[in-house]
Protein backbone atom coordinates (compact mmCIF):
# COMPACT_ATOMS: atom_id res chain seq x y z
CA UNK A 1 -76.90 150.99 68.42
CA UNK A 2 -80.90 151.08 68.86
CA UNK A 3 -80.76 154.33 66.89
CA UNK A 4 -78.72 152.86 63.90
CA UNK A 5 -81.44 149.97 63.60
CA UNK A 6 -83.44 151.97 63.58
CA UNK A 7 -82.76 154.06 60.43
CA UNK A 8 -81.49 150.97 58.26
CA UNK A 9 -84.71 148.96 59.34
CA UNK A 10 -87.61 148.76 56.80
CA UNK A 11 -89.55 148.09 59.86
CA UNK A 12 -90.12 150.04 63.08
CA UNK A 13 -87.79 148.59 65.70
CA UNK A 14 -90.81 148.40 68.24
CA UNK A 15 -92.85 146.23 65.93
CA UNK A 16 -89.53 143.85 64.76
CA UNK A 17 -90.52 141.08 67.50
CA UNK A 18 -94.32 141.37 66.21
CA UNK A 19 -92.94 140.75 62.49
CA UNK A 20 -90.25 138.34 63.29
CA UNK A 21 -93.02 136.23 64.91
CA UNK A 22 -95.42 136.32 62.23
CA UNK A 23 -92.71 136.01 59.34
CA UNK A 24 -91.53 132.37 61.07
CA UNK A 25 -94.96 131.64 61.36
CA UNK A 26 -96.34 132.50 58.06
CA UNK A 27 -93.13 131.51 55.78
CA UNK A 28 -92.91 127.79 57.50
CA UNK A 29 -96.56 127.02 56.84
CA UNK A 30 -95.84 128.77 53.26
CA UNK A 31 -93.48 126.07 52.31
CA UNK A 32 -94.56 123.31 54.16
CA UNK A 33 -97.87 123.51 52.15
CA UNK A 34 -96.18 122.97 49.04
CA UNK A 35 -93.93 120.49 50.18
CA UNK A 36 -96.65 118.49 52.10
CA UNK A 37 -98.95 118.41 48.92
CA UNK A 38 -95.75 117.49 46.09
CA UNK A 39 -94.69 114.92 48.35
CA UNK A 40 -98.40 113.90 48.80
CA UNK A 41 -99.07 113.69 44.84
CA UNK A 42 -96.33 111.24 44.34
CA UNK A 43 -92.83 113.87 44.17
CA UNK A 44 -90.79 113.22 47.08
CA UNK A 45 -87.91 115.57 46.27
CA UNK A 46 -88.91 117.98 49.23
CA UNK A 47 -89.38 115.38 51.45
CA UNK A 48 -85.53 113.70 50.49
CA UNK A 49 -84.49 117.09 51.18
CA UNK A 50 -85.79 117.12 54.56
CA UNK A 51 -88.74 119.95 53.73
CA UNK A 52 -92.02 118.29 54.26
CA UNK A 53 -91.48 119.35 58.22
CA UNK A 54 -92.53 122.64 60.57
CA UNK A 55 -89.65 122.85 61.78
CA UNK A 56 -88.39 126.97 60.69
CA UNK A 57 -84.82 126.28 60.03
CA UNK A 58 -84.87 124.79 57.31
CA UNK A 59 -87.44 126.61 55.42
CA UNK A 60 -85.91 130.00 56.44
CA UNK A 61 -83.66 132.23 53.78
CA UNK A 62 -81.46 134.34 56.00
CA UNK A 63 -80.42 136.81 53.41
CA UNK A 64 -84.14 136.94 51.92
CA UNK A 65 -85.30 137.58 55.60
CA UNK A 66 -82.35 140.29 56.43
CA UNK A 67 -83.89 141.56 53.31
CA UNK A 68 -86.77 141.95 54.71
CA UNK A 69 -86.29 143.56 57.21
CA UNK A 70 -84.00 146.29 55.74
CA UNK A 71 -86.18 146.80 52.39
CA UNK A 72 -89.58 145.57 53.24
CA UNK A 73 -89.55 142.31 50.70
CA UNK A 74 -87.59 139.19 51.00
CA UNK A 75 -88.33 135.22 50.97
CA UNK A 76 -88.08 132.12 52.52
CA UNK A 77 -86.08 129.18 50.61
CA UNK A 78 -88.10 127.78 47.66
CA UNK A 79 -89.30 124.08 47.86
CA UNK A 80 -87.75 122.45 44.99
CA UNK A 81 -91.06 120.76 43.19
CA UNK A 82 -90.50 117.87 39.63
CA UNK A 83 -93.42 118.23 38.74
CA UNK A 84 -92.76 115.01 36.39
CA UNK A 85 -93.23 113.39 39.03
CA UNK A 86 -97.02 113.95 39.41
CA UNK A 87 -99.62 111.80 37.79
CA UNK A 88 -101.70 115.22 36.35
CA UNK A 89 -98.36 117.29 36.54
CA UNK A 90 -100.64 120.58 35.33
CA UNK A 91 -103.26 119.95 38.12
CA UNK A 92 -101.16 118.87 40.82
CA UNK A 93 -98.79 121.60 40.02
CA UNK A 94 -101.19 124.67 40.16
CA UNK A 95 -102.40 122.65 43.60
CA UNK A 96 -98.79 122.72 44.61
CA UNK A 97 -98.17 126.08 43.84
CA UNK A 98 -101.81 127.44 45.19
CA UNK A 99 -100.99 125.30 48.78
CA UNK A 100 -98.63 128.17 49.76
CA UNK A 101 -100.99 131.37 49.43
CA UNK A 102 -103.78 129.23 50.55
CA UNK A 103 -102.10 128.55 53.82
CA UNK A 104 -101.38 132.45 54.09
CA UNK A 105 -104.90 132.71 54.20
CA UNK A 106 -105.88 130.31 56.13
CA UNK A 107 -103.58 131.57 58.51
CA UNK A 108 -105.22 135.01 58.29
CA UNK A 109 -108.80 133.89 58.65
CA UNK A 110 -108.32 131.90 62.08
CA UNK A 111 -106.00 134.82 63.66
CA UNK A 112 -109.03 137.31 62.74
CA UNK A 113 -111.48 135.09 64.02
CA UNK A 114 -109.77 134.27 67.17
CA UNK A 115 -109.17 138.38 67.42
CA UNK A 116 -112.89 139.29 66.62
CA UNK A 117 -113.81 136.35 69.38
CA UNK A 118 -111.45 137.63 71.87
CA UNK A 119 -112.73 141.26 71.54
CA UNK A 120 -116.97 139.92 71.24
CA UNK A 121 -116.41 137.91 74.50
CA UNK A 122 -114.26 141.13 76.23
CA UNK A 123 -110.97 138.82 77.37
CA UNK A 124 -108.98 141.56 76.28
CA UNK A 125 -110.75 144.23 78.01
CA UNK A 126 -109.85 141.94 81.45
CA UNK A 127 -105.87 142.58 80.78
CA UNK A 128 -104.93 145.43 83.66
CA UNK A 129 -101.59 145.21 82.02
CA UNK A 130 -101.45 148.03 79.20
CA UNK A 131 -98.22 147.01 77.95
CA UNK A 132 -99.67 142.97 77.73
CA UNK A 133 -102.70 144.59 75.99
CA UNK A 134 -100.89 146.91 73.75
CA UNK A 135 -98.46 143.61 72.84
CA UNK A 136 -101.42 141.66 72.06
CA UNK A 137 -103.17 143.89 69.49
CA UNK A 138 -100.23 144.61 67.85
CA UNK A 139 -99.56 140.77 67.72
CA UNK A 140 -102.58 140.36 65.72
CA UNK A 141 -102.33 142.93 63.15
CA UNK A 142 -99.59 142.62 62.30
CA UNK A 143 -100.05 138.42 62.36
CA UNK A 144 -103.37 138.95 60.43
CA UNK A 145 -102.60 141.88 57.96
CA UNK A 146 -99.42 140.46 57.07
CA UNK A 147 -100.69 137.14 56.47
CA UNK A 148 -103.39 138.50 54.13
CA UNK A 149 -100.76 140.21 52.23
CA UNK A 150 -98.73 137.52 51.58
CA UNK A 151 -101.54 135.56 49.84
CA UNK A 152 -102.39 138.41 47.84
CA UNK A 153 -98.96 139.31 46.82
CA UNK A 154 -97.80 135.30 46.16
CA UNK A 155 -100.42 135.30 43.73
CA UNK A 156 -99.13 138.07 41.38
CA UNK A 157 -97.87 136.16 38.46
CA UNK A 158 -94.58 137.35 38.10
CA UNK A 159 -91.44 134.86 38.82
CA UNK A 160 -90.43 133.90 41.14
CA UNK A 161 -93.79 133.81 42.81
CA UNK A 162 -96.43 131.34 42.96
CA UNK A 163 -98.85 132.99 40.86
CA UNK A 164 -96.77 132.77 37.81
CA UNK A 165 -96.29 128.99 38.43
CA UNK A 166 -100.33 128.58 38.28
CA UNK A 167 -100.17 130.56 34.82
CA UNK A 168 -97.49 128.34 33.71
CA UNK A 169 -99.44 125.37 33.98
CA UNK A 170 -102.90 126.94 33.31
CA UNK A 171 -101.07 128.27 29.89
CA UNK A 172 -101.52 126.94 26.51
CA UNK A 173 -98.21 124.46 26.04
CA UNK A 174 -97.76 126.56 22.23
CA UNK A 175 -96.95 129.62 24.51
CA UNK A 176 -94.65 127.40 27.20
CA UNK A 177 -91.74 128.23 25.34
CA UNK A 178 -92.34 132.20 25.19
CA UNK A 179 -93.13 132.29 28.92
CA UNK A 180 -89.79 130.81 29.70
CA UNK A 181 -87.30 133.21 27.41
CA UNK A 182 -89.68 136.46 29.02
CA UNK A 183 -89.22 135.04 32.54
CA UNK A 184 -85.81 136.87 33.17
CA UNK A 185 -86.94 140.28 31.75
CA UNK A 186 -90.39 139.30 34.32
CA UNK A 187 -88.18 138.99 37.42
CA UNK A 188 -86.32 142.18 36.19
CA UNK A 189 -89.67 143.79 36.16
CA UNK A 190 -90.58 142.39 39.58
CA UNK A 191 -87.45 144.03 41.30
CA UNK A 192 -88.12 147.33 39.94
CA UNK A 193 -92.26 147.48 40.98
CA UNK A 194 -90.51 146.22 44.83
CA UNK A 195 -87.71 148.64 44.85
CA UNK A 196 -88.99 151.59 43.22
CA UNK A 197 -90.65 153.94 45.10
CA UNK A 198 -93.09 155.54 42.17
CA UNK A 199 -93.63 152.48 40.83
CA UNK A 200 -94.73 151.27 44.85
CA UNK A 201 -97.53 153.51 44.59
CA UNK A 202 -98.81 151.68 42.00
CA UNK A 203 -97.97 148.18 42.82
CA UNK A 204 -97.26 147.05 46.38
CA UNK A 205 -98.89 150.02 48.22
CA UNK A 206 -102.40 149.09 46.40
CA UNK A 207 -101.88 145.47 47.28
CA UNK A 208 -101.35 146.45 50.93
CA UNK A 209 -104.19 148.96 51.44
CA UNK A 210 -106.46 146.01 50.01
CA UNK A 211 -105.03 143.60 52.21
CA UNK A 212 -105.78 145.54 55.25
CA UNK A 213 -109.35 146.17 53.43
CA UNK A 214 -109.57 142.31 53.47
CA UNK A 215 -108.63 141.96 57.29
CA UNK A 216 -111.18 144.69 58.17
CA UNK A 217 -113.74 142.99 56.21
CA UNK A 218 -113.41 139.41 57.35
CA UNK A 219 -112.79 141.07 61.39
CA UNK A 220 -116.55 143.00 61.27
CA UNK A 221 -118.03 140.20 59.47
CA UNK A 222 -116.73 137.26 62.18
CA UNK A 223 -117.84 139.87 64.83
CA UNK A 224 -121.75 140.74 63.30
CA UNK A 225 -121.30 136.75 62.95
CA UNK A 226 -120.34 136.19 66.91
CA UNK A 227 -123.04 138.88 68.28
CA UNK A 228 -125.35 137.46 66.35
């Protein structure tokens, strides 16, 4: 059974619990953001549907997160956003929309810091338990990196991501109407660039490798910050 898992799993069977963690984590602040600040700027239709909460059940997608797991992309459920509703629909709505990535990052800054402090200050180094140790750095990696790559990767504006809901309401309104009859050939194009291999190496993989860049940057930087 363990052997079959592991050859359908997009992810290494020893580092599921480490992604399933993070993935709850990162996905329910994801869409709580953007249902916390609609609801705040006057839409309440997340909030009627019960999604301005933490609570992971009802934020989670469990085909887009089986997904995941088997072919390295998925999602959580979309907060529905009327963006009517808002007072400065075009500002509020690239707020809305930003909240989500935003809270990605967030989330990766304070895991790195609290990393880069735990190694300064040598609290891991007092673990005798290798396994405990081992469980912990691999906790925050994977917590950290991931979280860095979902801000970056939410922001490529493709649908149905959030970066293509900021261009939609930075856009022109003359070119409104051409955005929305290209926006099935742009989700089209965003399948093929996540399940093409070749077309990986140019898309995802680049946005990965910077990610980690990112997470190595912001780690040395908190600890030159912490020593001083």
């Amino acid at each position: 059974m363990m052997d079959f898992l592991d050859r359908i799993l997009y992810i290494p069977l020893d580092r599921l619990p480490f992604y399933l963690i993070t993935l709850i984590i990162a996905f329910t602040i994801h869409e709580f953001s953007h249902a916390y600040f609609a609801n705040k700027f006057g839409d309440p239709t997340a909030k009627l549907l019960g999604r301005v909460t933490l609570n992971p059940a009802v934020h989670f997608d469990l085909f887009g997160i089986i997904l995941l797991l088997i072919a390295g992309f998925g999602w959580a459920r979309p907060v529905p956003v009327n963006r009517d509703n808002f007072s400065k629909p075009r500002l509020m709505g690239i707020i809305v929309s930003a909240a989500g990535p935003l809270s990605n990052l967030l989330l990766a800054v304070i895991g790195t810091l609290v990393y880069a402090m735990l190694n300064h200050f040598g609290a891991l180094e007092s673990i005798d338990n290798e396994k405990l140790l081992s469980a912990i750095r691999i906790f925050f990696n994977t917590f950290n990196l991931m979280n860095f790559f979902l801000f970056l990767f939410n922001l490529i504006p493709l649908p149905p991501l959030d970066g293509y809901r900021i261009i939609e309401d930075l856009a022109p309104r003359s070119i409104l109407g051409d955005l929305k009859r290209l926006e099935q050939w742009a989700v089209f194009i965003f399948l093929l660039i996540m399940i093409v291999p070749p077309l990986q190496n140019y898309t995802i993989r680049p946005l990965y490798a910077f990610a980690n860049y990112m997470y190595l940057e912001f780690f040395y930087a908190f600890q030159y910050l912490i020593g001083g």
